[in-house]
PDB file of N, CA and C in Angstrom:
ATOM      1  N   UNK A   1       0.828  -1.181   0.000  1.00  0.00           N
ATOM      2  CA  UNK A   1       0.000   0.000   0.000  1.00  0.00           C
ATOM      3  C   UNK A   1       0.870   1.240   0.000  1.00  0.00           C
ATOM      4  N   UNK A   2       0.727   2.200   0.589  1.00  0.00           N
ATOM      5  CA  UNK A   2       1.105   3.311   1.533  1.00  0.00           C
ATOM      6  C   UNK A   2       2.710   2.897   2.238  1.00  0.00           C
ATOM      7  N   UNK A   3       3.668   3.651   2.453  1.00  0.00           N
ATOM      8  CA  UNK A   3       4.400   3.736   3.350  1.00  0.00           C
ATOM      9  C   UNK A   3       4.428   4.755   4.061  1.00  0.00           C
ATOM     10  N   UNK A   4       4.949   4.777   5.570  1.00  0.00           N
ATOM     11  CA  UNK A   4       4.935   5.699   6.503  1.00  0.00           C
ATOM     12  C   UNK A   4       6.018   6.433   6.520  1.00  0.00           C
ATOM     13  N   UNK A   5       6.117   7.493   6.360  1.00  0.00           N
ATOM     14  CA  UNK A   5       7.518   8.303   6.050  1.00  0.00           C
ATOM     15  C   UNK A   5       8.369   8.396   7.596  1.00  0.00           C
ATOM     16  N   UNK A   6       7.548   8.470   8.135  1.00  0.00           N
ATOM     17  CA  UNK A   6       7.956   8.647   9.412  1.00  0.00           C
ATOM     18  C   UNK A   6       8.496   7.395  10.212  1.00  0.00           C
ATOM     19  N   UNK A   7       8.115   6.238   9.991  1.00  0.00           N
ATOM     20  CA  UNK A   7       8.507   4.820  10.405  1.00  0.00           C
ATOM     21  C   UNK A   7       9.509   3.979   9.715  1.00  0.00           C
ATOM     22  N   UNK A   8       9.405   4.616   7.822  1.00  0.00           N
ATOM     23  CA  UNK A   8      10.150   3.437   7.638  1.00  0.00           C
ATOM     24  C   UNK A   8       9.325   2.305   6.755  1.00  0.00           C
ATOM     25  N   UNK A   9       8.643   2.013   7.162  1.00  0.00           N
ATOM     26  CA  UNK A   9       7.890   0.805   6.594  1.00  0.00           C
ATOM     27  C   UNK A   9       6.843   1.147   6.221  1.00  0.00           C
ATOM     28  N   UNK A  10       6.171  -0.121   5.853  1.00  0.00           N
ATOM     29  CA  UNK A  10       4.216   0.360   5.104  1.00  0.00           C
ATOM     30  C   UNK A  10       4.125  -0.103   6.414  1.00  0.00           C
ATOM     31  N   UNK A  11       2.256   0.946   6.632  1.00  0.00           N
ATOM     32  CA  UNK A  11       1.811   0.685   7.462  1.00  0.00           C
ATOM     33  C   UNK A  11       0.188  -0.265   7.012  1.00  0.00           C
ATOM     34  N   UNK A  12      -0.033  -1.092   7.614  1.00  0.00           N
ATOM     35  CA  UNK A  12      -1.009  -1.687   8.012  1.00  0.00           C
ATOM     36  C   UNK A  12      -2.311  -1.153   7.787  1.00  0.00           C
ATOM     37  N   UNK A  13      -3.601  -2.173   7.320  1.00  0.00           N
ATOM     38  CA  UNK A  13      -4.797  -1.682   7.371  1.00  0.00           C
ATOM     39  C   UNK A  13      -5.531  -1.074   8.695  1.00  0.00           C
ATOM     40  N   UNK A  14      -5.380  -1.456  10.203  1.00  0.00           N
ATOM     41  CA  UNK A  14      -5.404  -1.145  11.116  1.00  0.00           C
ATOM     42  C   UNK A  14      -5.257   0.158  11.655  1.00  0.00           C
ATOM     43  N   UNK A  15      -3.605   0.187  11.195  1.00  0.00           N
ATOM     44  CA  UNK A  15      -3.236   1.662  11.717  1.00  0.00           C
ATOM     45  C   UNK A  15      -3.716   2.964  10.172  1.00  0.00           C
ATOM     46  N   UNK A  16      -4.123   2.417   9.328  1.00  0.00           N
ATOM     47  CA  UNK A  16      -4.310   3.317   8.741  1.00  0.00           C
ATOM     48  C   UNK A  16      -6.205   4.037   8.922  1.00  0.00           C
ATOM     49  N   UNK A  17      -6.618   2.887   9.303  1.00  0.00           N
ATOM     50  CA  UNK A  17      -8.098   3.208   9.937  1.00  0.00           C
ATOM     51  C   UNK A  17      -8.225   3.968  10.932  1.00  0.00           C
ATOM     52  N   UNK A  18      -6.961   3.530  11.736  1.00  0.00           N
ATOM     53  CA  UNK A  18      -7.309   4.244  13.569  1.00  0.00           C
ATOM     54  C   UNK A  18      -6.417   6.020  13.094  1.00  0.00           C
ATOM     55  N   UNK A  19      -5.722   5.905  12.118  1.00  0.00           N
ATOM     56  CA  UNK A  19      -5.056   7.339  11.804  1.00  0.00           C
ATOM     57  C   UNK A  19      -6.153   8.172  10.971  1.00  0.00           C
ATOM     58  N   UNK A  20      -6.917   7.284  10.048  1.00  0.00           N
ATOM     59  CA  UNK A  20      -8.120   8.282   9.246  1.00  0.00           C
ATOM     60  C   UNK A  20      -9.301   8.533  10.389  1.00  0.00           C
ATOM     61  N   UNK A  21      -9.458   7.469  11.408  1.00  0.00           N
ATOM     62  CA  UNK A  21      -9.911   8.073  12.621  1.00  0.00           C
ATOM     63  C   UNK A  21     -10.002   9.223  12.957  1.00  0.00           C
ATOM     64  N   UNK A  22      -8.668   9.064  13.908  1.00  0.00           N
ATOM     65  CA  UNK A  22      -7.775  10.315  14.251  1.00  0.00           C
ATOM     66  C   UNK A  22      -7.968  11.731  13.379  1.00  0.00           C
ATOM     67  N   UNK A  23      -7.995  11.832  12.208  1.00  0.00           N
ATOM     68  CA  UNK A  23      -7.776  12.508  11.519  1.00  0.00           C
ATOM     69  C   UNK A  23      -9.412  13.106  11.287  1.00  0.00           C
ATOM     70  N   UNK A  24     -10.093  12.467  11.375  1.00  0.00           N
ATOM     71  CA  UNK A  24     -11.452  13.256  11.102  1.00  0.00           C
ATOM     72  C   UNK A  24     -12.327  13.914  12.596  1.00  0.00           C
ATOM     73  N   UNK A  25     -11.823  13.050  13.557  1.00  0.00           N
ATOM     74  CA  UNK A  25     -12.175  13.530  14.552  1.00  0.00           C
ATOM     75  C   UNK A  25     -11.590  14.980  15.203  1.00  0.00           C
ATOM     76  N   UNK A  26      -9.828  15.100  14.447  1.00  0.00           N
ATOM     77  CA  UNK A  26      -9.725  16.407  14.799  1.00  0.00           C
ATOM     78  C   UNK A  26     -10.399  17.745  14.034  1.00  0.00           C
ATOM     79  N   UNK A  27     -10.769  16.808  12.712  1.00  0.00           N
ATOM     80  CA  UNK A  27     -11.353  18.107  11.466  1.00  0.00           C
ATOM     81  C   UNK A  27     -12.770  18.144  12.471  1.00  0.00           C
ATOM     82  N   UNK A  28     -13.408  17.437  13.034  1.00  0.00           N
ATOM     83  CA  UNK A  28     -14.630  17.750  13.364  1.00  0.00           C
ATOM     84  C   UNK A  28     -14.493  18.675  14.186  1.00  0.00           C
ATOM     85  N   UNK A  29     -13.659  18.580  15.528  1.00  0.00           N
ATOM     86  CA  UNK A  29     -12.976  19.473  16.795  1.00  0.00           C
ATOM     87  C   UNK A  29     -12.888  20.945  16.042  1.00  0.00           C
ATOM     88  N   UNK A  30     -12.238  20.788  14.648  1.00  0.00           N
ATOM     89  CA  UNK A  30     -11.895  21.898  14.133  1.00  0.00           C
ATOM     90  C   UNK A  30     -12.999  23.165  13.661  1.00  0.00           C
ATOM     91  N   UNK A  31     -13.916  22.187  12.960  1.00  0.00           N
ATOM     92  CA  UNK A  31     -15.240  22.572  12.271  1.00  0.00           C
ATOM     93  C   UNK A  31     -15.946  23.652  12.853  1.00  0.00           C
ATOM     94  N   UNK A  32     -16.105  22.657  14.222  1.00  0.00           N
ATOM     95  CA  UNK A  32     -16.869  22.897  15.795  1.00  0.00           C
ATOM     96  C   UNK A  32     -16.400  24.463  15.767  1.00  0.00           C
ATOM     97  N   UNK A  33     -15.152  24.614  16.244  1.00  0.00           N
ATOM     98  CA  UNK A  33     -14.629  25.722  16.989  1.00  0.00           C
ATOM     99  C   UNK A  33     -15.170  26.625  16.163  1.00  0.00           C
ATOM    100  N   UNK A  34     -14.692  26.589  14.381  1.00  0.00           N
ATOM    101  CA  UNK A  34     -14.999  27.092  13.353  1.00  0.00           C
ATOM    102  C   UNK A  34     -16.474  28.245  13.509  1.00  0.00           C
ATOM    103  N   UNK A  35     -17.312  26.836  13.653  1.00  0.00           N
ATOM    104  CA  UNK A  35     -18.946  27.013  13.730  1.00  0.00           C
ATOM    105  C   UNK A  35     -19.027  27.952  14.886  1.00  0.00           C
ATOM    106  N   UNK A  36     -18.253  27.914  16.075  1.00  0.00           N
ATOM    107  CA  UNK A  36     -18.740  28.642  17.317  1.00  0.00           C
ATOM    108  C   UNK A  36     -18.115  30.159  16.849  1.00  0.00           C
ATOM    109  N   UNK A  37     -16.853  29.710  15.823  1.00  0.00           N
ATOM    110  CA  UNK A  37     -16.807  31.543  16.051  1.00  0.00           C
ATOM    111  C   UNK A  37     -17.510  32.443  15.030  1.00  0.00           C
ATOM    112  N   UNK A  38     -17.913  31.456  14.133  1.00  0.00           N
ATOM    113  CA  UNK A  38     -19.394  32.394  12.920  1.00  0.00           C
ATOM    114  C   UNK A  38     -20.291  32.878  13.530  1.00  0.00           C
ATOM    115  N   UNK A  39     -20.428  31.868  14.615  1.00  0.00           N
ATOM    116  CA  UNK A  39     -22.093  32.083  15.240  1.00  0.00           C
ATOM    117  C   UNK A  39     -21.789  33.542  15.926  1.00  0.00           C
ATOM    118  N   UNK A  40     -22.055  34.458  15.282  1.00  0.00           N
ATOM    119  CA  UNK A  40     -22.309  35.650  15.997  1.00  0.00           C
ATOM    120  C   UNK A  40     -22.809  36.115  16.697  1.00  0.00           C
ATOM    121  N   UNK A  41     -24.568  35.793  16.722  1.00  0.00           N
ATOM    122  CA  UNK A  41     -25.715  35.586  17.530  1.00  0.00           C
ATOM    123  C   UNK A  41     -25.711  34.896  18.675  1.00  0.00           C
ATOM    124  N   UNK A  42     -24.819  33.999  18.510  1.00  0.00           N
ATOM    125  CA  UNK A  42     -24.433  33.028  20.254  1.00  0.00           C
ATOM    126  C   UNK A  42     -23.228  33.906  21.003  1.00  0.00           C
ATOM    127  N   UNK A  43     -22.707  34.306  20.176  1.00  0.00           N
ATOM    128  CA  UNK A  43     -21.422  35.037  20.581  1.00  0.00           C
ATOM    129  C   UNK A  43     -21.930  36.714  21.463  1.00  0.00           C
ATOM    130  N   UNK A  44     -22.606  36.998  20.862  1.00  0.00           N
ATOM    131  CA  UNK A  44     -23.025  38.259  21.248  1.00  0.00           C
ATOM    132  C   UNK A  44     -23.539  38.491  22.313  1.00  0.00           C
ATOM    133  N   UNK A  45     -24.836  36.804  22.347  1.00  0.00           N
ATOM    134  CA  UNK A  45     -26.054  36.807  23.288  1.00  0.00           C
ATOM    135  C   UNK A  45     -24.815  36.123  24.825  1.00  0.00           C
ATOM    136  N   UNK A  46     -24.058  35.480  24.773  1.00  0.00           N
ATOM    137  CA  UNK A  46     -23.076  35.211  25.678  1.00  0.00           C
ATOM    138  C   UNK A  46     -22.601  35.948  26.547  1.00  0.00           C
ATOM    139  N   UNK A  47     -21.874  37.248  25.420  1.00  0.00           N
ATOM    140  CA  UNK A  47     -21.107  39.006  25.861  1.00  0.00           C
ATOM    141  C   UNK A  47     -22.395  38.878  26.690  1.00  0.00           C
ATOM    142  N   UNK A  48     -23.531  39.592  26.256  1.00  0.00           N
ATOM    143  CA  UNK A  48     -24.652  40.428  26.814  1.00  0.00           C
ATOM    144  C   UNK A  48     -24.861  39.562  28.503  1.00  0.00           C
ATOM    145  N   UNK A  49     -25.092  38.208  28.265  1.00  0.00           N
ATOM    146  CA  UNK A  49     -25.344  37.934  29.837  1.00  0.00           C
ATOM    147  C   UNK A  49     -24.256  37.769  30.874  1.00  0.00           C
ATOM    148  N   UNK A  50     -22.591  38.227  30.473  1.00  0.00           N
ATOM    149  CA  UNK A  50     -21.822  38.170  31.137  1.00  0.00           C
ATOM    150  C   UNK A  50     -21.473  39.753  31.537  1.00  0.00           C
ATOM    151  N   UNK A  51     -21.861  40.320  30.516  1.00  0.00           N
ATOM    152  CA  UNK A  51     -21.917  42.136  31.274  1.00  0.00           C
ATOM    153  C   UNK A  51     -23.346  42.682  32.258  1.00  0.00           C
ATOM    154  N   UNK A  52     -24.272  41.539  31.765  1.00  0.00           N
ATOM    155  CA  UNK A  52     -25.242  41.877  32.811  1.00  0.00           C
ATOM    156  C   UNK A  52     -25.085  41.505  34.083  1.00  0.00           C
ATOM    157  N   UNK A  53     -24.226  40.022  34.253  1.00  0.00           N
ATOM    158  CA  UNK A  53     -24.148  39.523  35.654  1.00  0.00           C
ATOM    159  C   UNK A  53     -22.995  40.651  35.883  1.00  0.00           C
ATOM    160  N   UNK A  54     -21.903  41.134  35.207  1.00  0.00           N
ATOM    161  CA  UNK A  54     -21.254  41.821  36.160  1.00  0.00           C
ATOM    162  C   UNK A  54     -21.674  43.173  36.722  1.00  0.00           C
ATOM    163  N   UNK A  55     -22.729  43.858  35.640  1.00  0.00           N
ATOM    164  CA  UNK A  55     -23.415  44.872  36.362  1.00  0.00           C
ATOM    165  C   UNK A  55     -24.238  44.858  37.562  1.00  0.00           C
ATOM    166  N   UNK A  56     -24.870  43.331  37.222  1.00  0.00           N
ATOM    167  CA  UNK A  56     -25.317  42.862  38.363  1.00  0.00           C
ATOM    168  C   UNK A  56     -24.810  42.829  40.090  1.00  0.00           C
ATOM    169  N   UNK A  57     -23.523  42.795  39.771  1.00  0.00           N
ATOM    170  CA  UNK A  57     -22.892  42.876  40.701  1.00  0.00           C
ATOM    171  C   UNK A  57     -21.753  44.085  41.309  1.00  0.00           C
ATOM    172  N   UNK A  58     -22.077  44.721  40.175  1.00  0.00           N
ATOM    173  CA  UNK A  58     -21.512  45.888  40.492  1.00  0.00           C
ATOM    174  C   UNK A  58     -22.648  47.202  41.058  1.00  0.00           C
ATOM    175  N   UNK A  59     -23.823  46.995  40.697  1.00  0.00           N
ATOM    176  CA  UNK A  59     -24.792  47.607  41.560  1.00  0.00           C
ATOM    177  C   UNK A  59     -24.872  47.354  42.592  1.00  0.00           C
ATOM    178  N   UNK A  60     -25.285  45.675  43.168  1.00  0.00           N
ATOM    179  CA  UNK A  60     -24.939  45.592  44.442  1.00  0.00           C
ATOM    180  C   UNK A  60     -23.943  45.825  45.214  1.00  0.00           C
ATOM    181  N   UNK A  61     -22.252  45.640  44.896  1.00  0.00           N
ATOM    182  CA  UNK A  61     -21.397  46.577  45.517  1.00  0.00           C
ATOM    183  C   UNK A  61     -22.022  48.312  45.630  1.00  0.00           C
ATOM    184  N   UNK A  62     -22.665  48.618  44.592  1.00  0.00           N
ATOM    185  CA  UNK A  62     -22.658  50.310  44.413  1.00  0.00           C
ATOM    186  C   UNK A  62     -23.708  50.690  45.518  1.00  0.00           C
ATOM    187  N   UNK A  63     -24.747  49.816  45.705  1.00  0.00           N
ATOM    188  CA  UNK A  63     -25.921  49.718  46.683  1.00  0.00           C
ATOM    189  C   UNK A  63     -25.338  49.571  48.166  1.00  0.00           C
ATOM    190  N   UNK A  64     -24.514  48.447  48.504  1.00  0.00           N
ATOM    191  CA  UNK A  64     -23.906  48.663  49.377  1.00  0.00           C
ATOM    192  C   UNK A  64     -23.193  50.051  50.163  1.00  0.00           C
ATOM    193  N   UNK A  65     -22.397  50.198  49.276  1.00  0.00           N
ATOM    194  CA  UNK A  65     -21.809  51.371  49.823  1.00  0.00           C
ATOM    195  C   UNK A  65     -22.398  52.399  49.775  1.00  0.00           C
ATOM    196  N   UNK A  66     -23.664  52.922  49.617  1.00  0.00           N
ATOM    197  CA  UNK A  66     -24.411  53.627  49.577  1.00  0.00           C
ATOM    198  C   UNK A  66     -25.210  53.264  50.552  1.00  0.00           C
ATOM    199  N   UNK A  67     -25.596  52.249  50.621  1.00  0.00           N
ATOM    200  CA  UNK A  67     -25.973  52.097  52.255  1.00  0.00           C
ATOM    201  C   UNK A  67     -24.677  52.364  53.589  1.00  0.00           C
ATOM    202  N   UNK A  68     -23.810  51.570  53.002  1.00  0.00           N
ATOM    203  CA  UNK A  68     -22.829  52.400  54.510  1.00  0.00           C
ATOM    204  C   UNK A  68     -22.483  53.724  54.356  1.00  0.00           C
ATOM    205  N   UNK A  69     -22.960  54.326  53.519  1.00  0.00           N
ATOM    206  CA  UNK A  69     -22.607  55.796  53.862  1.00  0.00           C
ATOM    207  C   UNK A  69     -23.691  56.202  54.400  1.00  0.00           C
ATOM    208  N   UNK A  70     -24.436  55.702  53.980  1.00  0.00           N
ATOM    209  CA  UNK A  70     -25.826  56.582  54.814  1.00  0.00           C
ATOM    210  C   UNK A  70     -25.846  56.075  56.025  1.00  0.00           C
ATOM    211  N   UNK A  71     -25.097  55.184  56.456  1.00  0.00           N
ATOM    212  CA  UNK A  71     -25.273  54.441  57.924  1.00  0.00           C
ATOM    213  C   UNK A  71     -24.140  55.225  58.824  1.00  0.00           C
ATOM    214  N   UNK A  72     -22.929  55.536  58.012  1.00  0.00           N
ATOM    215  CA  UNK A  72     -22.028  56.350  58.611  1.00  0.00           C
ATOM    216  C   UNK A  72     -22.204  58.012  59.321  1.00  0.00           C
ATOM    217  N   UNK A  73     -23.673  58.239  57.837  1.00  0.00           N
ATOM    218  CA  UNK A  73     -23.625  59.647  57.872  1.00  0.00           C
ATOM    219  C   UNK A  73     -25.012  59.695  59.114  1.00  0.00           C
ATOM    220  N   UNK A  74     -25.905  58.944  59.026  1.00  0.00           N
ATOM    221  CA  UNK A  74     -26.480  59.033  60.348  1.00  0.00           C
ATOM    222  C   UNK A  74     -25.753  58.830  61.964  1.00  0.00           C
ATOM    223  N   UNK A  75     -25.134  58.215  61.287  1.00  0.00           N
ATOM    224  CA  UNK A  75     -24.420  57.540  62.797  1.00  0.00           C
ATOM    225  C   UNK A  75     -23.839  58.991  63.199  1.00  0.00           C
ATOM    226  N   UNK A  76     -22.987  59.791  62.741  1.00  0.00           N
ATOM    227  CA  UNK A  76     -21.944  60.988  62.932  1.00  0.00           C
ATOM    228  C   UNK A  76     -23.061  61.922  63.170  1.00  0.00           C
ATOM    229  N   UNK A  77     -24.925  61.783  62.684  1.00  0.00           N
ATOM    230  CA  UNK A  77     -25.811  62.617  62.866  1.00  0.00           C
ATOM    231  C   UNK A  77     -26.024  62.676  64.554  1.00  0.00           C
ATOM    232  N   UNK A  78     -26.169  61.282  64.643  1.00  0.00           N
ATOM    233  CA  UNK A  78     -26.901  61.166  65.675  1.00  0.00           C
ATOM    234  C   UNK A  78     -25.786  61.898  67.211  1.00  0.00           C
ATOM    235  N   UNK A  79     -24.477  61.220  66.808  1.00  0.00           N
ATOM    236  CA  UNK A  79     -23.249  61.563  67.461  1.00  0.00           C
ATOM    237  C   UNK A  79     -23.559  63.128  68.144  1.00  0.00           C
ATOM    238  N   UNK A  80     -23.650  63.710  67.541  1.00  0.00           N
ATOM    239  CA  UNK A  80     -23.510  65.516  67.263  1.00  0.00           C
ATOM    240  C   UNK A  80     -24.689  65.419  68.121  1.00  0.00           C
ATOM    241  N   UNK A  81     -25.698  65.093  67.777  1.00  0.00           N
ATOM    242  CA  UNK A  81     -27.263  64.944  68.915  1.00  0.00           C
ATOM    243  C   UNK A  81     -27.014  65.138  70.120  1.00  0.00           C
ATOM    244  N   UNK A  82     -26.137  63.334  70.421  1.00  0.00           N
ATOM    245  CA  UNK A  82     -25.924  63.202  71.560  1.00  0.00           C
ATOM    246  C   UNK A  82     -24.586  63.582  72.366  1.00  0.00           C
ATOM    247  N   UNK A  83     -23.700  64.557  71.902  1.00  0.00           N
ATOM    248  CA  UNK A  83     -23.048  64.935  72.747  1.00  0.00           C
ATOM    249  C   UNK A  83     -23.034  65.685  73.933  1.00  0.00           C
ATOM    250  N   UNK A  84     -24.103  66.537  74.168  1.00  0.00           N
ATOM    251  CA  UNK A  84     -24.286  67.523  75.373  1.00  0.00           C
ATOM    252  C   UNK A  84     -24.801  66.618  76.053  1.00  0.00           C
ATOM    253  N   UNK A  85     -25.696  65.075  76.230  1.00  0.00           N
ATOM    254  CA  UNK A  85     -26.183  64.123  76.970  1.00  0.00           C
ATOM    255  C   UNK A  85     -24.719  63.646  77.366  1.00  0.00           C
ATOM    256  N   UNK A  86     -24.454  63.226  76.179  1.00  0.00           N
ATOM    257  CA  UNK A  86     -23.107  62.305  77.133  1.00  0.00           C
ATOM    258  C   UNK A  86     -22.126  63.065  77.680  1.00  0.00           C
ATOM    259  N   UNK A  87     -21.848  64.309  77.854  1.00  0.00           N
ATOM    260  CA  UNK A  87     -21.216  65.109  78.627  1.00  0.00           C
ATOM    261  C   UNK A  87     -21.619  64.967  79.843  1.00  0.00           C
ATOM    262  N   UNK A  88     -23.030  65.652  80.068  1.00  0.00           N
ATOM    263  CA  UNK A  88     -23.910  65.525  81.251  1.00  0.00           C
ATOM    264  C   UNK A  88     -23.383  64.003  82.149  1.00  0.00           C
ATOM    265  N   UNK A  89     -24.153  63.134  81.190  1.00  0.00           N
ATOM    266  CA  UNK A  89     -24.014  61.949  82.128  1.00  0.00           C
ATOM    267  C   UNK A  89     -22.141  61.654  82.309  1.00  0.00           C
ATOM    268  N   UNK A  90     -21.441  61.837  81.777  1.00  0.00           N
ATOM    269  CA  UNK A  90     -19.837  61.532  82.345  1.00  0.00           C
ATOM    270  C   UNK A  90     -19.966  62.451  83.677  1.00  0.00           C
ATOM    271  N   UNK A  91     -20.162  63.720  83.164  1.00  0.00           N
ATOM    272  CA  UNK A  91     -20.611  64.399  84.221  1.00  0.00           C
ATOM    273  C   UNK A  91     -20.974  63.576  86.001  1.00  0.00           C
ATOM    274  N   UNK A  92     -22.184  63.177  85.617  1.00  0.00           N
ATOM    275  CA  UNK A  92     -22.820  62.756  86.940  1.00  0.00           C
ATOM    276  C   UNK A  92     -21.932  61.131  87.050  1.00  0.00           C
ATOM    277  N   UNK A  93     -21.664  60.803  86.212  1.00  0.00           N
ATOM    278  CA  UNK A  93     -20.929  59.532  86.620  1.00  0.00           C
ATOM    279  C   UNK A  93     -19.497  59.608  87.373  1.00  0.00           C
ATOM    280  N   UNK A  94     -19.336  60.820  87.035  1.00  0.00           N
ATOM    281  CA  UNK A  94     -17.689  61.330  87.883  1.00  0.00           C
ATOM    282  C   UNK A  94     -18.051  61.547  88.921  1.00  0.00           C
ATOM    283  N   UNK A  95     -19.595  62.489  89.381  1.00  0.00           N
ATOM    284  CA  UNK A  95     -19.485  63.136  90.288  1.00  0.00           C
ATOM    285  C   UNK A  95     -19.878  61.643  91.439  1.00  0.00           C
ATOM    286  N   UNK A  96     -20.571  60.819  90.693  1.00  0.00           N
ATOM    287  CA  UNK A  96     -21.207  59.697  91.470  1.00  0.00           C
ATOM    288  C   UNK A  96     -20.181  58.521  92.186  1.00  0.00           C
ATOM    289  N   UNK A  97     -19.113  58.552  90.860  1.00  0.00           N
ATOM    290  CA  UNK A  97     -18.262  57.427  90.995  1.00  0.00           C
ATOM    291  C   UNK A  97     -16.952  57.374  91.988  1.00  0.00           C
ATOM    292  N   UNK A  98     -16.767  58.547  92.389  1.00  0.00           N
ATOM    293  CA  UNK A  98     -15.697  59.057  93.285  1.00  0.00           C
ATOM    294  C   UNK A  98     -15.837  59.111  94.563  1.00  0.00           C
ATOM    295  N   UNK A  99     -16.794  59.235  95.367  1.00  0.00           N
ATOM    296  CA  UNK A  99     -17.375  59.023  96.375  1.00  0.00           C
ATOM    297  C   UNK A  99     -17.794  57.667  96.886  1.00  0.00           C
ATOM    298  N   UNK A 100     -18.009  56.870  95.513  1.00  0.00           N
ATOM    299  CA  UNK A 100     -18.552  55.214  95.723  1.00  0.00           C
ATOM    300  C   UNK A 100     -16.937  54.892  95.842  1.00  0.00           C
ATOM    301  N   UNK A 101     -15.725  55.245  94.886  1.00  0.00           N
ATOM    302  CA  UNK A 101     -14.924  54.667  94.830  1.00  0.00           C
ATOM    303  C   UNK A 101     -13.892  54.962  96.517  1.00  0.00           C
ATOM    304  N   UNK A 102     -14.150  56.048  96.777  1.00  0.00           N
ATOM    305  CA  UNK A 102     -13.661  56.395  98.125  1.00  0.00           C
ATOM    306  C   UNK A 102     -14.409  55.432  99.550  1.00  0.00           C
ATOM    307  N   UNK A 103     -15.327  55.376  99.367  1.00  0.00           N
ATOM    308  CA  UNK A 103     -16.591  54.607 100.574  1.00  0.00           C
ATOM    309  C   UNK A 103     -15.708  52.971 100.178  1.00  0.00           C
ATOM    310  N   UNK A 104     -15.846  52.234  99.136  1.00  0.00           N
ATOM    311  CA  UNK A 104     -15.041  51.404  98.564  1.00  0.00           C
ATOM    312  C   UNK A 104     -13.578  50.952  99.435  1.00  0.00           C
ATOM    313  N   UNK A 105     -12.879  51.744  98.886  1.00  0.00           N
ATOM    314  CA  UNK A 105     -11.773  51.816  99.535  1.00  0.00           C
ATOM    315  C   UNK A 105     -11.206  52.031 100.903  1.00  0.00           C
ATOM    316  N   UNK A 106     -12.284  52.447 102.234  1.00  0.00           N
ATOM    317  CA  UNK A 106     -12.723  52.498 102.915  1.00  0.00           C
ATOM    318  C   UNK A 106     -12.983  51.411 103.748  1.00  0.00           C
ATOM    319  N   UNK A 107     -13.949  50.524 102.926  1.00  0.00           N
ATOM    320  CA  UNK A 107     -14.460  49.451 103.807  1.00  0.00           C
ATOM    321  C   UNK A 107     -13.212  48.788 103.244  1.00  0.00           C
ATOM    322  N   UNK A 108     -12.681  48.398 102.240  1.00  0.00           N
ATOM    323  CA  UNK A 108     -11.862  47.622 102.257  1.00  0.00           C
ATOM    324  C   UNK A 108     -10.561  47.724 103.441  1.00  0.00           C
ATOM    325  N   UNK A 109     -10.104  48.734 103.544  1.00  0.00           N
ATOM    326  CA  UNK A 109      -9.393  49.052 104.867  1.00  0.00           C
ATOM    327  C   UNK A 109      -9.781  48.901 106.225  1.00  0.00           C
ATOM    328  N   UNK A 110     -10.916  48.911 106.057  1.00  0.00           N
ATOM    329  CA  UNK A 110     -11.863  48.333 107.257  1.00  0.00           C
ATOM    330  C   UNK A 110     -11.320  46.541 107.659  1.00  0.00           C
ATOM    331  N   UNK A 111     -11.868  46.404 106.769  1.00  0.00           N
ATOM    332  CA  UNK A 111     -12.388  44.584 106.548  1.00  0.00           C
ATOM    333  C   UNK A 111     -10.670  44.280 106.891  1.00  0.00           C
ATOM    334  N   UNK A 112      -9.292  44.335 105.800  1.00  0.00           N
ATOM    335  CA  UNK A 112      -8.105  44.149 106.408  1.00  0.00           C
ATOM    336  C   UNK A 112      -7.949  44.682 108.386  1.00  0.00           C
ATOM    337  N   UNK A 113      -8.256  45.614 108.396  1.00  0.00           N
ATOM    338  CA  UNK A 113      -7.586  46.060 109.335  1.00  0.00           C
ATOM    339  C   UNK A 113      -8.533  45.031 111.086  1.00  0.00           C
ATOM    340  N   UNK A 114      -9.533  44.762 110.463  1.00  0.00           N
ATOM    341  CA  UNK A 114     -10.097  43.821 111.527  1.00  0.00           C
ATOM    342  C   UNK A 114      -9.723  42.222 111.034  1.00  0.00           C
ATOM    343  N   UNK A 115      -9.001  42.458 110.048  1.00  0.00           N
ATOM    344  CA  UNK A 115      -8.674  40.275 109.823  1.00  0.00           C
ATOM    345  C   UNK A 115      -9.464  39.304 109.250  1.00  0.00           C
ATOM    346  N   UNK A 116     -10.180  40.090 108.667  1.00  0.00           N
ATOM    347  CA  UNK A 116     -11.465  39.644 107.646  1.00  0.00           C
ATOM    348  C   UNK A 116     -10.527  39.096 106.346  1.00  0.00           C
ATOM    349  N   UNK A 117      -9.319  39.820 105.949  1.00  0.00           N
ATOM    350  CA  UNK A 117      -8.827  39.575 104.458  1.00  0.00           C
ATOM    351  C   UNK A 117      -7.439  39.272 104.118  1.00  0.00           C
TER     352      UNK A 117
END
């Protein structure tokens, strides 16, 4: 028949089946790819739902942070509100806590000094 340039010898009915095999199965592989990159209409409609999921997800980042700003910017609202309260109360908590902490310290000198501790 045929010789194999590459071997040397003729090759066989066998290997020449499993090589015309070979050989059409890559033209098909080839065809394929071929066919996918004509298809314009698949190609396009593909783009379109991969820029939608990323918009998709780029709104929700954009939504997000638009919610923490508005969470920030109330928060710093409310802040400003409550500062003359929380003055006040440090206020009364100093004036409260110094006297407890003295009475405190007190009995504890107590309690040692009678053998309680």
């Amino acid at each position: 028949m045929t010789s194999d340039p590459g071997k040397g010898g003729t090759a066989g009915p066998d290997e020449l089946r499993a090589r015309i095999e070979l050989t059409r199965q890559e033209l098909g592989d080839t065809v394929a790819a071929l066919a996918d990159k004509a298809d314009v209409k698949s190609r396009a409609q593909e783009q379109a739902a991969r820029l939608s999921r990323s918009a998709g997800v780029r709104a929700a980042a954009a939504a997000g942070g638009a919610l923490l700003a508005g969470a920030l910017v109330l928060r710093r609202r409310n802040r400003v509100r409550m500062r003359p309260y929380v003055r006040r109360a440090k206020l009364r908590t100093r004036k409260t806590a110094r006297p407890l902490a003295k009475a405190g310290a007190k009995a504890r000198r107590a309690c040692r000094s009678k053998g309680h501790h």
